[in-house]
Protein backbone atom coordinates (compact mmCIF):
# COMPACT_ATOMS: atom_id res chain seq x y z
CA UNK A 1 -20.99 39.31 5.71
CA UNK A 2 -22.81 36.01 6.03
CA UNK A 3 -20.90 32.76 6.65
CA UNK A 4 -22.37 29.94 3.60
CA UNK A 5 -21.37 26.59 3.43
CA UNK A 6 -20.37 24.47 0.23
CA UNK A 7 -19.60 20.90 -0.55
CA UNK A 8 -16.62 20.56 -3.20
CA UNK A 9 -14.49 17.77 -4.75
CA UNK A 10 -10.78 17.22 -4.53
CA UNK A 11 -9.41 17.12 -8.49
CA UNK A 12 -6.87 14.55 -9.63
CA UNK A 13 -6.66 16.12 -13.09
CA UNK A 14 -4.67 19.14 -14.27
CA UNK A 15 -4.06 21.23 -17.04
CA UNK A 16 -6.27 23.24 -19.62
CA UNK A 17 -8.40 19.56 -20.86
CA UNK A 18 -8.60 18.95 -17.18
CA UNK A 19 -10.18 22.36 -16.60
CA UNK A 20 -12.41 22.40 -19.63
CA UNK A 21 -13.79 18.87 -18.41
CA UNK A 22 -14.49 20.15 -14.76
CA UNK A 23 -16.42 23.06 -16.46
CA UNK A 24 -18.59 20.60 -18.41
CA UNK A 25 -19.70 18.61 -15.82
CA UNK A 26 -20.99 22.34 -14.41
CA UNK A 27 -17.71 22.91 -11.55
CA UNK A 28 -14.99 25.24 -11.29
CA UNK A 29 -11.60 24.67 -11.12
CA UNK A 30 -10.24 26.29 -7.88
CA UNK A 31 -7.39 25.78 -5.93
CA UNK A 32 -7.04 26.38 -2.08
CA UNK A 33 -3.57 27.71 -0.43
CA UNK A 34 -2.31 29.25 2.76
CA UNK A 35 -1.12 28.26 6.61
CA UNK A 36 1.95 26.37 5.66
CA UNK A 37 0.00 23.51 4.37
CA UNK A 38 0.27 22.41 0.13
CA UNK A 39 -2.08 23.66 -2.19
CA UNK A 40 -5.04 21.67 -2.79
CA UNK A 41 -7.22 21.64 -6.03
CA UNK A 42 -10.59 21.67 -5.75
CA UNK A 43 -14.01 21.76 -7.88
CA UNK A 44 -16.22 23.81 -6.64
CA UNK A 45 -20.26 23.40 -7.64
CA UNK A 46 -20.78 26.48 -10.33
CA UNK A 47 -24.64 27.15 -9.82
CA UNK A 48 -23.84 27.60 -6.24
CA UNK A 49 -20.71 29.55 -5.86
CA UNK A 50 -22.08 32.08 -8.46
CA UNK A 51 -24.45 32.70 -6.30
CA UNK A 52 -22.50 32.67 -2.72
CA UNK A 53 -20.80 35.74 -5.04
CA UNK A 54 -23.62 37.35 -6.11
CA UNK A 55 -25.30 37.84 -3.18
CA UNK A 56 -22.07 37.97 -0.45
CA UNK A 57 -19.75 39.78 -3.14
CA UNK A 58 -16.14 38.30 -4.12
CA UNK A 59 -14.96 38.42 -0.54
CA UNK A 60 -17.09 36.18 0.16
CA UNK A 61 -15.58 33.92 3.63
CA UNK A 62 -17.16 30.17 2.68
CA UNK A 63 -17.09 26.75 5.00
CA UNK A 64 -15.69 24.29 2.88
CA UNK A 65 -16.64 20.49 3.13
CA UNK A 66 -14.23 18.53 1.04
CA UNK A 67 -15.18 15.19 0.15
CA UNK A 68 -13.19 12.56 1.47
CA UNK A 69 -11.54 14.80 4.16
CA UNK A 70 -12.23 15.03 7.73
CA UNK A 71 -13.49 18.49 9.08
CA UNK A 72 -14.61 21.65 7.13
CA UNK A 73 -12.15 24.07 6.49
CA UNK A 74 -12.67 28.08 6.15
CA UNK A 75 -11.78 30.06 3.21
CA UNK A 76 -11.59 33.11 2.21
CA UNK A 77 -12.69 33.69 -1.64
CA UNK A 78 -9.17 35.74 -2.83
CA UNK A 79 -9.49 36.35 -6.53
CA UNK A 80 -11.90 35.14 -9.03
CA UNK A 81 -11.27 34.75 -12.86
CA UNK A 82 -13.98 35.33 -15.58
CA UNK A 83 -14.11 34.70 -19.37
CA UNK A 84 -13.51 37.61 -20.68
CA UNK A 85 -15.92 37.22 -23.40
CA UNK A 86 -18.59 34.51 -21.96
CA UNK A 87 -18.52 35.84 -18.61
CA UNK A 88 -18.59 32.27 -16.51
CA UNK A 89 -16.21 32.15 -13.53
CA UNK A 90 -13.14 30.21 -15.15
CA UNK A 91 -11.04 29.78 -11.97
CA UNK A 92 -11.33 30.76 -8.02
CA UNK A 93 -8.40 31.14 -6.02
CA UNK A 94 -9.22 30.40 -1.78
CA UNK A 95 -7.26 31.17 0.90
CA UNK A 96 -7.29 28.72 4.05
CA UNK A 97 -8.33 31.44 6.95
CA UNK A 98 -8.77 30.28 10.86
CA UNK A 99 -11.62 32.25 12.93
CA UNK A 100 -10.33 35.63 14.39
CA UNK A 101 -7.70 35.33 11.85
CA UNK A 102 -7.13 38.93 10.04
CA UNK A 103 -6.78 39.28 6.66
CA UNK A 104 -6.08 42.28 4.10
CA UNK A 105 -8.76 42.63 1.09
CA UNK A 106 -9.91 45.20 -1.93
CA UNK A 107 -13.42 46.18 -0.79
CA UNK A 108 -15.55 48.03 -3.10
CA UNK A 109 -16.08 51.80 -2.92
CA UNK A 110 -19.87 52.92 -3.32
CA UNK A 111 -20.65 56.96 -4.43
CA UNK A 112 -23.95 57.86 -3.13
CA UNK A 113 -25.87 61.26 -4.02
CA UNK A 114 -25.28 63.96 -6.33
CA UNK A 115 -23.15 66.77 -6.35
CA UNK A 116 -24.18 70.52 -6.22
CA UNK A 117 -26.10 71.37 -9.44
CA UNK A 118 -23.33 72.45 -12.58
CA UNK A 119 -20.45 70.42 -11.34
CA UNK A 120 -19.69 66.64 -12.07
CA UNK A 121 -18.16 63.87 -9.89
CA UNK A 122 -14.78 61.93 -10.74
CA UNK A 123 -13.71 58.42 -8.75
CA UNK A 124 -10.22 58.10 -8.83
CA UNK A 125 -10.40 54.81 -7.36
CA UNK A 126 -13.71 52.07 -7.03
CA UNK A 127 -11.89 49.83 -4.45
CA UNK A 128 -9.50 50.84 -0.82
CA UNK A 129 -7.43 47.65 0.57
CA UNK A 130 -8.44 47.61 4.13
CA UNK A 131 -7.43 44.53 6.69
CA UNK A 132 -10.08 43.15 8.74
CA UNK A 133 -11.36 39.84 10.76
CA UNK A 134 -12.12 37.26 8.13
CA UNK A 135 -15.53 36.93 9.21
CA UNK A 136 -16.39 40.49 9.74
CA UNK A 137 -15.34 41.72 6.34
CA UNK A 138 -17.33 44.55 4.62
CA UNK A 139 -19.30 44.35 1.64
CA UNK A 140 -18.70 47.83 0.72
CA UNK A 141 -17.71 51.37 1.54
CA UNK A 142 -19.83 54.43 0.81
CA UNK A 143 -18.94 57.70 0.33
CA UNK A 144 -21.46 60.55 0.02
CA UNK A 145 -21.54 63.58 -2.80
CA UNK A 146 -24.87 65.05 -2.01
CA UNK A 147 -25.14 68.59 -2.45
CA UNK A 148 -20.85 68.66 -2.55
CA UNK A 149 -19.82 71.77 -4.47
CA UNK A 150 -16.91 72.30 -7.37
CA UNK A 151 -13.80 71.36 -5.46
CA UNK A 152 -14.57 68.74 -3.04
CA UNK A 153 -12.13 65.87 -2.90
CA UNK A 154 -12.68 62.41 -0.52
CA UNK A 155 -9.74 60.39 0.34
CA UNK A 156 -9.21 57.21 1.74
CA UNK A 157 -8.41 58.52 4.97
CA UNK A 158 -12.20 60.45 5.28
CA UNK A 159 -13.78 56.91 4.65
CA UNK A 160 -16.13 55.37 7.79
CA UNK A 161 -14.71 52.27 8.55
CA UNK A 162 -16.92 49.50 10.94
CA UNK A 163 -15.64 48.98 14.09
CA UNK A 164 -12.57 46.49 13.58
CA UNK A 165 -11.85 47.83 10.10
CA UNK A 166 -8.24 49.02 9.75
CA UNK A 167 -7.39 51.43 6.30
CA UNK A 168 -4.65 49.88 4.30
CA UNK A 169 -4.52 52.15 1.61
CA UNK A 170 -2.39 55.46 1.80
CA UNK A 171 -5.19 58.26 3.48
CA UNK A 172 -4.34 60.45 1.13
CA UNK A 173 -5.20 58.19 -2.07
CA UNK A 174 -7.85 60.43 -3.65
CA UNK A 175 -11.37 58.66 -4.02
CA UNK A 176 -13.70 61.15 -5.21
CA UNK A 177 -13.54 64.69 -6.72
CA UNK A 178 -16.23 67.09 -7.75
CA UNK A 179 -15.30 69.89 -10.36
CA UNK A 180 -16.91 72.21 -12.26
CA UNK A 181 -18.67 70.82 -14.87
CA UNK A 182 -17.51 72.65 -18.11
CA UNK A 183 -19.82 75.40 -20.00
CA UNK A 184 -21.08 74.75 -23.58
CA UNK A 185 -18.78 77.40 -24.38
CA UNK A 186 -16.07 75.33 -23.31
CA UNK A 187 -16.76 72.26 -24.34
CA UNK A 188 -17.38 73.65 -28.24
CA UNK A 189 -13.74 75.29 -27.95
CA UNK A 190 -12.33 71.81 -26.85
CA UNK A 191 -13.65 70.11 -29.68
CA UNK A 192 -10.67 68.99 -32.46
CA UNK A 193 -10.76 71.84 -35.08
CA UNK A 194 -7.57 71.26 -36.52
CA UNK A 195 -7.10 72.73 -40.21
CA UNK A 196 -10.30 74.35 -39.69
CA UNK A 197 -10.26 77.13 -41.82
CA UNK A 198 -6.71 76.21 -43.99
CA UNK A 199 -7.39 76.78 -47.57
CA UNK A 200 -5.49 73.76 -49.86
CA UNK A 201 -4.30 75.77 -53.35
CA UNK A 202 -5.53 74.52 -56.21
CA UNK A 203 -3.28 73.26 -58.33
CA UNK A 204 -2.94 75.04 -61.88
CA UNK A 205 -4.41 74.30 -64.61
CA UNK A 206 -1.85 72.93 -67.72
């Protein structure tokens, strides 16, 4: 994962009108925690960090340079929050990290291939926590299906991990399964018939 810098703002203003104005003026609203030291609030540039996510994912580790502070500081990008209708990045939460610090983090689980022919592949699970140097996080994990037949299952614990890469997540945490995929046959006898076949009487005639 590549190292990007950014420059940001401190914010003075709080509160949903203080967000909504940050927005405007084309920032987020973030706020950066961790090490023992008080939170600071922060507006970050939106054009940019959208992109810093787009192209390093949201672990993305970014170099900081507040105005009006001396240094840079490293952070790692912990949770971001979208609109849930609009889609723009309402709020990023950072956490302060130091170099060789290790840190624990969702990464992304990638399926790759396709099962045998007539079965179909399940994931249980599109993320494994794993813990990690902050500056040598991965972008991804990827699991292969190609050519797997009816019954395979992957766990957590089968995943490749990068040198450095320690599994959080319980081994056995099922991942991946291929089953059979179901006959025609099977599927038409699955399908809601319910009353199918029950007759209403008629009422009499007067």
């Amino acid at each position: 994962m590549s190292e990007v810098r950014l420059s940001v703002e401190p914010r003075t203003e709080f509160g949903k009108g203080a967000a909504r104005r940050t927005r405007r003026a084309g920032k987020i609203p973030a706020l950066l925690y961790g090490h023992g030291v008080d939170p600071q609030h922060l507006a970050l540039p939106a054009i940019e960090f959208a992109r810093v996510i787009r192209e390093n994912g949201q672990n993305a580790v970014i170099t900081l340079d507040v105005a009006g502070s001396d240094g840079a500081q490293l952070a790692l990008t912990k949770a971001v929050t979208f609109h849930p209708l609009k889609n723009y990045i309402e709020h990023v939460d950072l956490l302060a990290v130091k170099r060789g610090e290790k840190v624990v983090v969702d990464v992304p689980v990638v399926v790759a291939g396709q099962p045998a022919p007539g079965t179909l592949m399940t994931q249980e699970q599109d993320t494994v926590q794993v813990e990690a140097d902050a500056l040598r996080l991965p972008d991804e994990l990827e699991v292969s299906v190609a050519g797997s037949p009816a019954g395979t299952q992957i766990t957590a614990g089968d995943l490749s991990l990068p040198e450095g890469v320690t599994l959080v997540t319980d081994p056995e945490a099922l991942l991946v399964a291929v089953v059979e995929a179901p006959s025609e046959a099977a599927m038409e006898a699955s399908v809601d018939v319910e009353g199918a076949g029950v007759v209403e009487d008629k009422p009499e005639a007067e």
